[in-house]
N, C-alpha and C. Protein backbone atom coordinates (compact mmCIF):
# COMPACT_ATOMS: atom_id res chain seq x y z
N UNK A 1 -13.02 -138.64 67.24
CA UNK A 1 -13.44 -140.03 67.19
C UNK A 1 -12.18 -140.89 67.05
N UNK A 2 -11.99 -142.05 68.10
CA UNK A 2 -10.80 -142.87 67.79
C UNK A 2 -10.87 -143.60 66.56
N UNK A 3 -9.75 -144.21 66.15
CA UNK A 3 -9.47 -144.88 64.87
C UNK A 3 -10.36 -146.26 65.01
N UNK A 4 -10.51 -146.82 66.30
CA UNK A 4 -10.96 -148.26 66.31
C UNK A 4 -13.01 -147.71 65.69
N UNK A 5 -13.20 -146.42 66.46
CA UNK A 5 -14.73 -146.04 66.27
C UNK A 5 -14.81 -145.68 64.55
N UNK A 6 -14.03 -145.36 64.71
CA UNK A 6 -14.22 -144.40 63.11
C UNK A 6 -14.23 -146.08 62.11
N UNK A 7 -13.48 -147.07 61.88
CA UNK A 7 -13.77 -148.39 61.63
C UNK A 7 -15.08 -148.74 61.78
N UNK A 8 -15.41 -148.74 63.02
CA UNK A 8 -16.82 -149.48 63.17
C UNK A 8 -17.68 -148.45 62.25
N UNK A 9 -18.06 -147.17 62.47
CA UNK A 9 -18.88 -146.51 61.56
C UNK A 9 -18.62 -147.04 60.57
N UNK A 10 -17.62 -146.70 59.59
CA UNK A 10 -17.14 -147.29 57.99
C UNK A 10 -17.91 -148.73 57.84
N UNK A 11 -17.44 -149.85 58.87
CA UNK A 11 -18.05 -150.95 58.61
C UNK A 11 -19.57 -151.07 59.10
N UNK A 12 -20.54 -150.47 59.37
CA UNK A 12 -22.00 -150.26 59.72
C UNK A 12 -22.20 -149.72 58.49
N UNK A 13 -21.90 -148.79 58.31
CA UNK A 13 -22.12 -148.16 56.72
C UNK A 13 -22.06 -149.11 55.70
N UNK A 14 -21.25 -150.37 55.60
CA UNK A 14 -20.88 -150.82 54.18
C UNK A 14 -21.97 -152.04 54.32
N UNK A 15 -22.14 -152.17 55.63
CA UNK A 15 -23.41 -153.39 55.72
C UNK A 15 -24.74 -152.81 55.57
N UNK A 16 -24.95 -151.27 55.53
CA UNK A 16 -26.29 -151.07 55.70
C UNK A 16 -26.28 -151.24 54.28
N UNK A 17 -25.51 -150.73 53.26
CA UNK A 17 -25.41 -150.81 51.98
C UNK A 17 -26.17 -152.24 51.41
N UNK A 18 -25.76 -153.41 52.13
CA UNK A 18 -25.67 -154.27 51.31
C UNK A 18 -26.99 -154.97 50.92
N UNK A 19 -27.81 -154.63 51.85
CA UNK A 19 -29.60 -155.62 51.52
C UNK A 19 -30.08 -155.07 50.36
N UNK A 20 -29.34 -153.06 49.98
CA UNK A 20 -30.11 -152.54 49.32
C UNK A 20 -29.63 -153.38 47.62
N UNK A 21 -28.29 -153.54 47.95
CA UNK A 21 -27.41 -154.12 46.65
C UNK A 21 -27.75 -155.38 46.44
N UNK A 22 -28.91 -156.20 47.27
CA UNK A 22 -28.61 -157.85 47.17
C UNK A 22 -29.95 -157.74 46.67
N UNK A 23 -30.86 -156.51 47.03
CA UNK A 23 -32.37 -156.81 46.61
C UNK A 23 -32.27 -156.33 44.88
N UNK A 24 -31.42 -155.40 44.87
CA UNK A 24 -31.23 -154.99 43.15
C UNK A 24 -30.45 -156.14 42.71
N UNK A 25 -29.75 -156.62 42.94
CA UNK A 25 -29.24 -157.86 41.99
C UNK A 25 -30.49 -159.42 41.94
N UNK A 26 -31.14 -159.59 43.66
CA UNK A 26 -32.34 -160.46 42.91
C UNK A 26 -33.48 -160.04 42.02
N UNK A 27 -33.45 -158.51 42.27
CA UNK A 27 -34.55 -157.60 40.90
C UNK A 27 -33.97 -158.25 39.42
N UNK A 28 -32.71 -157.94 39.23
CA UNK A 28 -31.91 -158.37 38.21
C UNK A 28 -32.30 -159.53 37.46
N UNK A 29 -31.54 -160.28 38.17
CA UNK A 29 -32.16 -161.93 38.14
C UNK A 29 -33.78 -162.21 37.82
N UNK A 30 -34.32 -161.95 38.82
CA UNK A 30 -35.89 -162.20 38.29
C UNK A 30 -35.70 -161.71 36.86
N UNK A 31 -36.17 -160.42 37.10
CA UNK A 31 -36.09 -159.50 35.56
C UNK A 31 -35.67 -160.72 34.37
N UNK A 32 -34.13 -161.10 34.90
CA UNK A 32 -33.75 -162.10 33.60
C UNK A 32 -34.19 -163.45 33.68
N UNK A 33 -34.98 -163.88 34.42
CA UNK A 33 -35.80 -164.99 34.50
C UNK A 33 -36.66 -165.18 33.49
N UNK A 34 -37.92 -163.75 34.22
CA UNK A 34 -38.46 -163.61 33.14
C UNK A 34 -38.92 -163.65 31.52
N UNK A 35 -37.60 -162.82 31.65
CA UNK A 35 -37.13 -162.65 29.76
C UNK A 35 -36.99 -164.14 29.42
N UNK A 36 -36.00 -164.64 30.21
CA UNK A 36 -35.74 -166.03 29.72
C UNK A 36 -37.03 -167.17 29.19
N UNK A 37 -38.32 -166.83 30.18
CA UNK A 37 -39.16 -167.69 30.51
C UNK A 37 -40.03 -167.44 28.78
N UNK A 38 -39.86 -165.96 28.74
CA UNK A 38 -41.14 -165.52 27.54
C UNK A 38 -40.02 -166.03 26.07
N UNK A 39 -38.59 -166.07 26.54
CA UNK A 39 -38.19 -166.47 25.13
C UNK A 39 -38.29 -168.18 25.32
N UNK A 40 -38.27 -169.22 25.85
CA UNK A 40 -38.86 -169.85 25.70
C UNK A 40 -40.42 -170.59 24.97
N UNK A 41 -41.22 -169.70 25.50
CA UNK A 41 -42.27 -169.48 25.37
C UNK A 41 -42.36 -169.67 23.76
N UNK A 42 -41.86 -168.27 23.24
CA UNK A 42 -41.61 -167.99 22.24
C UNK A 42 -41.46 -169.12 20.79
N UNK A 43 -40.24 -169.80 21.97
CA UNK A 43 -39.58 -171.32 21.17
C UNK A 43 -40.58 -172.05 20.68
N UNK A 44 -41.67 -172.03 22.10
CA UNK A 44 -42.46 -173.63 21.50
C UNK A 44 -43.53 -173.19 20.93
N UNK A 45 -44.05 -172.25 20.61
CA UNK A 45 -45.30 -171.07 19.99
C UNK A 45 -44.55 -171.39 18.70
N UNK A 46 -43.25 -170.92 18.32
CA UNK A 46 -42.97 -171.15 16.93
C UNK A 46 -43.01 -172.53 16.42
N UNK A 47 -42.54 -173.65 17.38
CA UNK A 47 -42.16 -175.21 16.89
C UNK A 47 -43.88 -175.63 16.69
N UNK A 48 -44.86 -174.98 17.62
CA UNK A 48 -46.25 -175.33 17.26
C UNK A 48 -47.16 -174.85 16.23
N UNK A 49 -46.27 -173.75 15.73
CA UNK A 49 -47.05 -172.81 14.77
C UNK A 49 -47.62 -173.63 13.61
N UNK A 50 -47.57 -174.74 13.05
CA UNK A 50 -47.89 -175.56 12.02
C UNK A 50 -49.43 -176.19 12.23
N UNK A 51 -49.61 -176.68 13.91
CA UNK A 51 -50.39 -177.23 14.24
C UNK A 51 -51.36 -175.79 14.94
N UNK A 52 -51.23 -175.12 14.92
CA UNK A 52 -52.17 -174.20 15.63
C UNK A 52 -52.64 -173.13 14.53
N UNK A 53 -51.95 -173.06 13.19
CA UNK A 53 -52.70 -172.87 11.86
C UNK A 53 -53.33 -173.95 11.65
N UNK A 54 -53.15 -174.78 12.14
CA UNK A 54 -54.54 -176.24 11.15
C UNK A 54 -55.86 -176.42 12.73
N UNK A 55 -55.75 -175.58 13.29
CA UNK A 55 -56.87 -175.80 14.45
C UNK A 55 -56.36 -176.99 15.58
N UNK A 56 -55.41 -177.60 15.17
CA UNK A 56 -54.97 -178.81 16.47
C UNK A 56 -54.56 -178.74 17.82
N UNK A 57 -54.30 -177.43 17.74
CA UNK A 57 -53.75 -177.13 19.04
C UNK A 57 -54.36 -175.58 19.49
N UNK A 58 -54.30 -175.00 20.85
CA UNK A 58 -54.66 -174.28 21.23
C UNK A 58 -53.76 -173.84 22.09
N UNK A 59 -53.19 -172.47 22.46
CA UNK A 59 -51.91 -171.77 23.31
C UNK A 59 -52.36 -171.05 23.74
N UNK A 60 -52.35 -170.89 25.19
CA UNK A 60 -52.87 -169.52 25.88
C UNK A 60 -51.87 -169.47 26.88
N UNK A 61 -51.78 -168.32 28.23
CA UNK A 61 -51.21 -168.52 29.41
C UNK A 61 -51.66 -167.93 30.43
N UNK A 62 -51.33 -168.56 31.34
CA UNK A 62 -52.14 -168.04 32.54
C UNK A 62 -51.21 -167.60 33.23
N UNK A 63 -51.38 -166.39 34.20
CA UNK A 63 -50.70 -166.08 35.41
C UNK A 63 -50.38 -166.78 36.77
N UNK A 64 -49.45 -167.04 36.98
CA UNK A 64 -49.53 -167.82 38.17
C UNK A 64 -48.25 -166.75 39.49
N UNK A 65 -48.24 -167.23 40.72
CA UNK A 65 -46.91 -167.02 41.12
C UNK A 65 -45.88 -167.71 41.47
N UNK A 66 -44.75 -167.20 41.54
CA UNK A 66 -43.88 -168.06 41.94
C UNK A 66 -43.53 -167.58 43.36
N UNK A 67 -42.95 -168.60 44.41
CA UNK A 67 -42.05 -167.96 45.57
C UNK A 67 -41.10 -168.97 45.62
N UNK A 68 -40.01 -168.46 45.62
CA UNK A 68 -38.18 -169.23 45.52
C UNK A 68 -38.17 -168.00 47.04
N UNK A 69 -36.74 -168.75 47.55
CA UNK A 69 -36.36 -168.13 48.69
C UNK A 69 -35.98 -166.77 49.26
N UNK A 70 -35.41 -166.22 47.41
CA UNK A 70 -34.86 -164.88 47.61
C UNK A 70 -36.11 -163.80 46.93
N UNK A 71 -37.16 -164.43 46.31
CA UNK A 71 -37.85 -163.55 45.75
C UNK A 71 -39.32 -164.67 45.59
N UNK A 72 -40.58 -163.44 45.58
CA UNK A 72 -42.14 -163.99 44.86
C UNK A 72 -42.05 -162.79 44.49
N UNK A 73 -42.89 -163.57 42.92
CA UNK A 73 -43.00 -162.46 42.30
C UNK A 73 -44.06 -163.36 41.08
N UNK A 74 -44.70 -162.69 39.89
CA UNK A 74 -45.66 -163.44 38.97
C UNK A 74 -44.87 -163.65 37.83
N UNK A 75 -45.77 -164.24 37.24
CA UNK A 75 -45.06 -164.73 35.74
C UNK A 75 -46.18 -165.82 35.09
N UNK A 76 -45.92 -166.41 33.83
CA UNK A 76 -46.89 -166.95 33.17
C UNK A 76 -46.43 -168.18 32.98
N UNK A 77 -47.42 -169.24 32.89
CA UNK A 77 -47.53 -170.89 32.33
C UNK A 77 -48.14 -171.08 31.36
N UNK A 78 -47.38 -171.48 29.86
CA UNK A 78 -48.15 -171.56 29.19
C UNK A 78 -49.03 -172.88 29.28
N UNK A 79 -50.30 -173.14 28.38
CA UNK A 79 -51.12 -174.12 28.40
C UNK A 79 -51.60 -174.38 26.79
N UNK A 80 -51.22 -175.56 27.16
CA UNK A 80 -51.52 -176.21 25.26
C UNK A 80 -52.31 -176.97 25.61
N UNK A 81 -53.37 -177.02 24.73
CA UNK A 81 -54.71 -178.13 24.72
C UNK A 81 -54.66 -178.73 23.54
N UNK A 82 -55.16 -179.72 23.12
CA UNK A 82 -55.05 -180.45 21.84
C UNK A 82 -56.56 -180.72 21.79
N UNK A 83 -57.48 -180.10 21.01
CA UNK A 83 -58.79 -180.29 21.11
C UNK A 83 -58.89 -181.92 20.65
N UNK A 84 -58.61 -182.60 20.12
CA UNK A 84 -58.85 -183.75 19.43
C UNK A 84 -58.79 -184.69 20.46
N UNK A 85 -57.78 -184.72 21.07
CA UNK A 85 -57.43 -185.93 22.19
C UNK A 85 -58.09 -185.00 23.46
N UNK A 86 -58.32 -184.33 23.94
CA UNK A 86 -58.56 -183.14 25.33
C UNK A 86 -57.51 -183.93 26.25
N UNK A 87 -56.09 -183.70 25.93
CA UNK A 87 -55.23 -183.38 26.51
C UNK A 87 -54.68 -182.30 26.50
N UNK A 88 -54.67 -181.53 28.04
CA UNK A 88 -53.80 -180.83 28.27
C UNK A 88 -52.39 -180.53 28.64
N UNK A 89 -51.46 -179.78 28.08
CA UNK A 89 -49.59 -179.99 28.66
C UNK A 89 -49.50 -178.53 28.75
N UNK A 90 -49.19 -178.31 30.25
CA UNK A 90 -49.02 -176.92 30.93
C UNK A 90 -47.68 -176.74 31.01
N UNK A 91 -46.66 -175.57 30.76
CA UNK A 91 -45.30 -175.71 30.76
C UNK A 91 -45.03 -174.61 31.86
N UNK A 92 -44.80 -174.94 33.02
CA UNK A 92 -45.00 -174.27 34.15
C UNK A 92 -43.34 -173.77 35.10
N UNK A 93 -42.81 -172.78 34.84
CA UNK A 93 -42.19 -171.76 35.45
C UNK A 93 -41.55 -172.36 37.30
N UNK A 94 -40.68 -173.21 37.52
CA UNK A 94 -40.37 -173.20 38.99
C UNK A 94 -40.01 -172.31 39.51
N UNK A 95 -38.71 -171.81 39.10
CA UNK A 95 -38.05 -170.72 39.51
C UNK A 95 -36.38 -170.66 38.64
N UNK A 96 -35.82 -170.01 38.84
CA UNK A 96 -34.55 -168.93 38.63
C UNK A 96 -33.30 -169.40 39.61
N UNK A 97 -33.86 -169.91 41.39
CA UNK A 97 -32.67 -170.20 41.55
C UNK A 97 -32.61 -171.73 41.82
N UNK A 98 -31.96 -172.15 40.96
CA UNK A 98 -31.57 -173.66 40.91
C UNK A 98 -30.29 -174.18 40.72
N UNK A 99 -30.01 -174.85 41.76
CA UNK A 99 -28.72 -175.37 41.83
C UNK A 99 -27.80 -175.95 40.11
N UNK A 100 -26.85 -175.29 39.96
CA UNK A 100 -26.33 -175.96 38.44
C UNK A 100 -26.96 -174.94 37.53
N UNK A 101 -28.12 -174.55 37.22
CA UNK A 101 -28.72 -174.00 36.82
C UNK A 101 -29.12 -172.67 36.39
N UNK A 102 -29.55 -171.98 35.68
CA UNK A 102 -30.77 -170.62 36.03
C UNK A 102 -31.79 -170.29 35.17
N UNK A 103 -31.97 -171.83 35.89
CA UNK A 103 -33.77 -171.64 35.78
C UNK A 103 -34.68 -173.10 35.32
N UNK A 104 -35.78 -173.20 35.93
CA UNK A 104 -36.29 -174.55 35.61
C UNK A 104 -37.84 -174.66 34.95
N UNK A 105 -38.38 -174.93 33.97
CA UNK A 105 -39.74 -174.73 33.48
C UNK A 105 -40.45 -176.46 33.57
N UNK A 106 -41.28 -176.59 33.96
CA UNK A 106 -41.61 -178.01 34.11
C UNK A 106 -43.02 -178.59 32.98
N UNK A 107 -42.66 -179.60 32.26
CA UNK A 107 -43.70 -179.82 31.46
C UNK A 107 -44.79 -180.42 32.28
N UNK A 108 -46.03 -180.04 32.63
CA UNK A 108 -47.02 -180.92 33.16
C UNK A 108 -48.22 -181.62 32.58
N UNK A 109 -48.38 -182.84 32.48
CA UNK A 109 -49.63 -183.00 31.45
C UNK A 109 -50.64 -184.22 32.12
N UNK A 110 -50.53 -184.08 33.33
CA UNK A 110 -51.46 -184.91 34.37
C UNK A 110 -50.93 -186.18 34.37
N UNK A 111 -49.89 -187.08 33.94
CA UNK A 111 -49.35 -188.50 33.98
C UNK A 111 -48.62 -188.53 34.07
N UNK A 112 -48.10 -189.26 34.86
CA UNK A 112 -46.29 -189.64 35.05
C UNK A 112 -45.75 -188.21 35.79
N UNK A 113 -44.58 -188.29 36.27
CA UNK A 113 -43.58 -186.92 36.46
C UNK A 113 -43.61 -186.11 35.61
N UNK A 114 -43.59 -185.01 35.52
CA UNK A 114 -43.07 -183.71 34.92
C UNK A 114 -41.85 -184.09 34.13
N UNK A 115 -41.54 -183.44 33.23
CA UNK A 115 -40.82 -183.46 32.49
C UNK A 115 -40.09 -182.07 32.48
N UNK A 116 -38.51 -182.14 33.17
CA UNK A 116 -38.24 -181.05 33.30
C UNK A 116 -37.39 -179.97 32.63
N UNK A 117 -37.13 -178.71 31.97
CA UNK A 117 -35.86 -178.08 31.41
C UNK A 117 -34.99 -177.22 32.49
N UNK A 118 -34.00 -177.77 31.99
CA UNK A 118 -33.41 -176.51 33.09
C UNK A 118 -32.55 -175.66 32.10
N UNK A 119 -32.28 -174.23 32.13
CA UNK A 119 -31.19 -173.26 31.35
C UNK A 119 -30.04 -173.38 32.37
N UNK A 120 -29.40 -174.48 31.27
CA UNK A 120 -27.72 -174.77 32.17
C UNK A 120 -26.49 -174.49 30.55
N UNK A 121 -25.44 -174.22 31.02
CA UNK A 121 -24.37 -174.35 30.85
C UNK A 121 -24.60 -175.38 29.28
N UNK A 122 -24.39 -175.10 27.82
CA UNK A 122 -25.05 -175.72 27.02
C UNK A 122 -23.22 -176.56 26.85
N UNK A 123 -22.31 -176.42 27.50
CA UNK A 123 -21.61 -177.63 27.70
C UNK A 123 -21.72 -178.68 28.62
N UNK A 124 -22.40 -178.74 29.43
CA UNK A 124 -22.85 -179.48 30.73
C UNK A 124 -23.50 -180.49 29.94
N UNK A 125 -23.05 -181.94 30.02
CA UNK A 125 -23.69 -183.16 29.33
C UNK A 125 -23.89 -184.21 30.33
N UNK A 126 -23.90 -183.98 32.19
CA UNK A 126 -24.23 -184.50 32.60
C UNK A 126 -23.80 -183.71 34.06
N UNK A 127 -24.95 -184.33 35.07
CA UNK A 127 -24.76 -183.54 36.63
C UNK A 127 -22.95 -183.16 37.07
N UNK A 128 -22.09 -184.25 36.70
CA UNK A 128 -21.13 -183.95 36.85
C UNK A 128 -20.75 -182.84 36.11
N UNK A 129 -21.02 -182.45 35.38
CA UNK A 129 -20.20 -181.07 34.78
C UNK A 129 -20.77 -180.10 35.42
N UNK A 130 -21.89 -179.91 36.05
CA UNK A 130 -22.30 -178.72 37.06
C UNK A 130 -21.61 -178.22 38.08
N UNK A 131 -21.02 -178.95 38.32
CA UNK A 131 -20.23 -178.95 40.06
C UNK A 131 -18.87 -179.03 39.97
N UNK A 132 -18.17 -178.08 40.02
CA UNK A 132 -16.83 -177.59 39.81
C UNK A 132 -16.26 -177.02 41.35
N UNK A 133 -15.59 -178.08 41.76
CA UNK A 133 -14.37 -177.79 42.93
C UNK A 133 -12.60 -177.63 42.51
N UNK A 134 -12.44 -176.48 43.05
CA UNK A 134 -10.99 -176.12 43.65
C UNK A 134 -10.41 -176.16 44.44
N UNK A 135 -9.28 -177.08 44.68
CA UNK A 135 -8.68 -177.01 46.05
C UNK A 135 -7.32 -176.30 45.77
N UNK A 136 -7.01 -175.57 47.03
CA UNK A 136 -6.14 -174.62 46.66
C UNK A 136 -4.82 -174.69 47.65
N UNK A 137 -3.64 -174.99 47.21
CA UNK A 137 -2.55 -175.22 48.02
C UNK A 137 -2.39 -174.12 49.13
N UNK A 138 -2.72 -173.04 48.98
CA UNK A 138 -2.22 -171.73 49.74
C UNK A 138 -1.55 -170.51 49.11
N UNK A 139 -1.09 -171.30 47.54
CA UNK A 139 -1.05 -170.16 46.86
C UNK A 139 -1.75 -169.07 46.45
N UNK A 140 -2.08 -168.27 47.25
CA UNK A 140 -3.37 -167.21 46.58
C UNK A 140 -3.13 -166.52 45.53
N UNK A 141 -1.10 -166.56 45.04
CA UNK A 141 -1.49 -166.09 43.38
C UNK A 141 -1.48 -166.94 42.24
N UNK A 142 -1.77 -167.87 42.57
CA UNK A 142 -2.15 -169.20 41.37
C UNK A 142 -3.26 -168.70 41.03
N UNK A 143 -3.75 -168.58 39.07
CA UNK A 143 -4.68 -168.42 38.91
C UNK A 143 -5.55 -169.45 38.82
N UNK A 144 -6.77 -168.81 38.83
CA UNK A 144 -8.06 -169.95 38.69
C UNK A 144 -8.25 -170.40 37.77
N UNK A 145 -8.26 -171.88 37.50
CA UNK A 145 -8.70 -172.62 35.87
C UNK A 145 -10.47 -171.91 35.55
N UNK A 146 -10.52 -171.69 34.30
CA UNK A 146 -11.38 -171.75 34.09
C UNK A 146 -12.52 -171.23 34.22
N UNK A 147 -12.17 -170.27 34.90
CA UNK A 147 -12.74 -168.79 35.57
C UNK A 147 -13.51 -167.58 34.63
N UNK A 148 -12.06 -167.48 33.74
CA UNK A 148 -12.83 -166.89 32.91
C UNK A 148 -13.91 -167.26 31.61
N UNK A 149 -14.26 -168.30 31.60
CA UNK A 149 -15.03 -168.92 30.51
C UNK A 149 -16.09 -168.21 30.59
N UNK A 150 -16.70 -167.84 29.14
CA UNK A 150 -17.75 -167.05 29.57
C UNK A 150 -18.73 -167.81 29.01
N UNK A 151 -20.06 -168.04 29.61
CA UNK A 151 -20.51 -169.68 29.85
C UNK A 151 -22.28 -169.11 29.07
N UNK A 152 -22.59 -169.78 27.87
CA UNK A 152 -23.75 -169.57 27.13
C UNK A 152 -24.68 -170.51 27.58
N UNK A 153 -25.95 -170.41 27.76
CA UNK A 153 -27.00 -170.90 28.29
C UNK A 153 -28.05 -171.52 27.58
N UNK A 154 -28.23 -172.63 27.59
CA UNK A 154 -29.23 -173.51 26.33
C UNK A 154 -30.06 -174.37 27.16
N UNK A 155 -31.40 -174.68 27.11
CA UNK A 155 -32.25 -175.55 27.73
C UNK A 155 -32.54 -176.65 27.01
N UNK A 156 -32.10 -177.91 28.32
CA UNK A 156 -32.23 -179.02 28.46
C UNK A 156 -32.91 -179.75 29.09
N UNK A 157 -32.92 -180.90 28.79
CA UNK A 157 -33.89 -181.73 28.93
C UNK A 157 -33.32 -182.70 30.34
N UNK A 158 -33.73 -183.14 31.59
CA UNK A 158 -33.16 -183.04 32.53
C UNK A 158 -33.62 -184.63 32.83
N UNK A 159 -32.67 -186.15 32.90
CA UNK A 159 -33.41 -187.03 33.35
C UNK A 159 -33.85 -187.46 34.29
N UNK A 160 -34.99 -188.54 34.68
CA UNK A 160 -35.14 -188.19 35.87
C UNK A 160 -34.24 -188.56 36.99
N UNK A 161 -33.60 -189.37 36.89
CA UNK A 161 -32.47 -189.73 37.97
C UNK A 161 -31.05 -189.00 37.06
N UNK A 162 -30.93 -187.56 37.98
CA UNK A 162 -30.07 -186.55 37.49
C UNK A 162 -28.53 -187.03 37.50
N UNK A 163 -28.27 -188.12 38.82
CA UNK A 163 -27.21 -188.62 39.35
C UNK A 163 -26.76 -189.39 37.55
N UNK A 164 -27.37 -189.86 36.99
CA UNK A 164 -26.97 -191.19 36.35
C UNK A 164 -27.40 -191.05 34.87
N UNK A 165 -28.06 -189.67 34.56
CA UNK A 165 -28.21 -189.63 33.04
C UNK A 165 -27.23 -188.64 32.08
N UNK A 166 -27.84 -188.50 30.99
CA UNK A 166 -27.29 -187.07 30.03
C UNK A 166 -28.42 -186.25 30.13
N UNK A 167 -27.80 -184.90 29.74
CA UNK A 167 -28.44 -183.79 29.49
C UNK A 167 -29.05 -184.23 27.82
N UNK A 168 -30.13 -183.63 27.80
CA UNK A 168 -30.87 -183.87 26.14
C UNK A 168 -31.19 -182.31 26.06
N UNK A 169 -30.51 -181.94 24.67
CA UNK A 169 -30.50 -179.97 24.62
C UNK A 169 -31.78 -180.28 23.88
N UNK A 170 -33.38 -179.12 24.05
CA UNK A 170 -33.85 -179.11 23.75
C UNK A 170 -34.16 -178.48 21.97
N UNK A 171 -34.70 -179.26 21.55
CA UNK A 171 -35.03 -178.79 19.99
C UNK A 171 -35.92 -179.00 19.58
N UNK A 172 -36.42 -178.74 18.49
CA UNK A 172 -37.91 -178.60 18.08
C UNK A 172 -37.99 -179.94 17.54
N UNK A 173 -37.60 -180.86 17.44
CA UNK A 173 -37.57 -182.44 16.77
C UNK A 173 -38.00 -183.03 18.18
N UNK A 174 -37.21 -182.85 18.90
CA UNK A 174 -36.93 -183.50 20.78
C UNK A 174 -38.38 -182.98 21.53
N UNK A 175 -38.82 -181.80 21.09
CA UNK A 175 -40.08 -181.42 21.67
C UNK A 175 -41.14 -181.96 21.28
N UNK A 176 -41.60 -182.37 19.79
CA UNK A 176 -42.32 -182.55 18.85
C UNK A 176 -42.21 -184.40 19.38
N UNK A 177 -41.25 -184.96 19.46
CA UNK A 177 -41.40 -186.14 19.70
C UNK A 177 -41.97 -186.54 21.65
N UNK A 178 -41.67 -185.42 22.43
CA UNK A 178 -42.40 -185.27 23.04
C UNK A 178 -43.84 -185.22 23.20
N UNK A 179 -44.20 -184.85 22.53
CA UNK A 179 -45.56 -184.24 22.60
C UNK A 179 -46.46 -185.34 21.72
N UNK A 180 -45.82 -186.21 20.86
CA UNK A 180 -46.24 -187.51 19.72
C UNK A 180 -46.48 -188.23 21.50
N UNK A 181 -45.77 -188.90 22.56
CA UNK A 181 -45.51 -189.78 23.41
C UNK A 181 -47.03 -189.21 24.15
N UNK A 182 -47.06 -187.80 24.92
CA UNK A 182 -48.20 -187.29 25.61
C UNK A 182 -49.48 -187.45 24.83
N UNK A 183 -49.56 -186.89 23.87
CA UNK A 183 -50.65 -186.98 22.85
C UNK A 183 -51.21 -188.08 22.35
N UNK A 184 -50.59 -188.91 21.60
CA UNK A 184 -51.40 -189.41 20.57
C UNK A 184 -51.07 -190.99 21.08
């Protein structure tokens, strides 16, 4: 076999490889979507726990699916009812791949826009800090700023004109005063 054939095999080989490696890394991802979505979950089950020992509230979830571009797959929305007022606020799962982001849960409670979180970068205090460009003289051994930061993930509160607000990190005060505005 000539050297130019024996190349092409090698490179057919390293591409057949790769759908199998791109579908295990969006397995990955989902997978950590997931997790992400139920520790959430988790968050506002505990910040409600006061009101759902006194009968005021009600928490269940339903199954729904999602389809994003690289993956469908299921997962859960939770649903809070407030028997007193019969308002409902559904906290509903978009998806995992989001620009800036990973990952978006949307508050829904039938009025107004959604109210959205996204798990970004818990230094990110506004759209501009998402979006990080390098321009590079030609030196390819200049290192990269900032590269190695190893970047912790906190959910925020997203305004609606993304261009022109702050990020609001979510907390159980910030949620609770949420839910005073929907409710009561």
């Amino acid at each position: 076999m000539s050297a130019a054939m024996s190349e092409l095999v090698k490179n057919l080989q390293e591409q057949q490889k790769q759908p199998g490696e791109m579908k295990e890394r969006v397995r990955v991802t989902v997978d950590t979507w997931k997790q992400n979505v139920v520790s959430f979950y988790m968050d506002i089950k505990k910040w409600l726990q006061p009101l759902t020992e006194k009968g005021l509230v009600d928490i269940s979830e339903r199954a729904i699916p999602v389809v994003e571009e690289l993956a469908a797959y299921d997962t859960t929305q939770l649903v809070i009812k407030f028997p007193t007022s019969n308002r409902v606020i559904e906290l509903v799962p978009k998806g995992t791949y989001i620009i800036g982001a990973n990952g978006r849960i949307d508050l829904e409670a039938g009025i107004g826009k959604p109210i959205k979180f996204l798990l970004m970068d818990e230094k990110a205090e506004s759209a501009n800090d998402l979006i990080q460009i390098n321009i590079s003289s030609g030196n390819e051994n200049a290192p990269a700023k900032n590269s190695a930061r190893k970047i912790k993930f906190k959910w925020k509160i997203v305004p609606d004109d993304i261009s022109r607000g702050k990020f609001e990190p979510l907390t159980e005060d910030v949620f609770a005063n949420i839910i005073k505005q929907l409710v009561l």
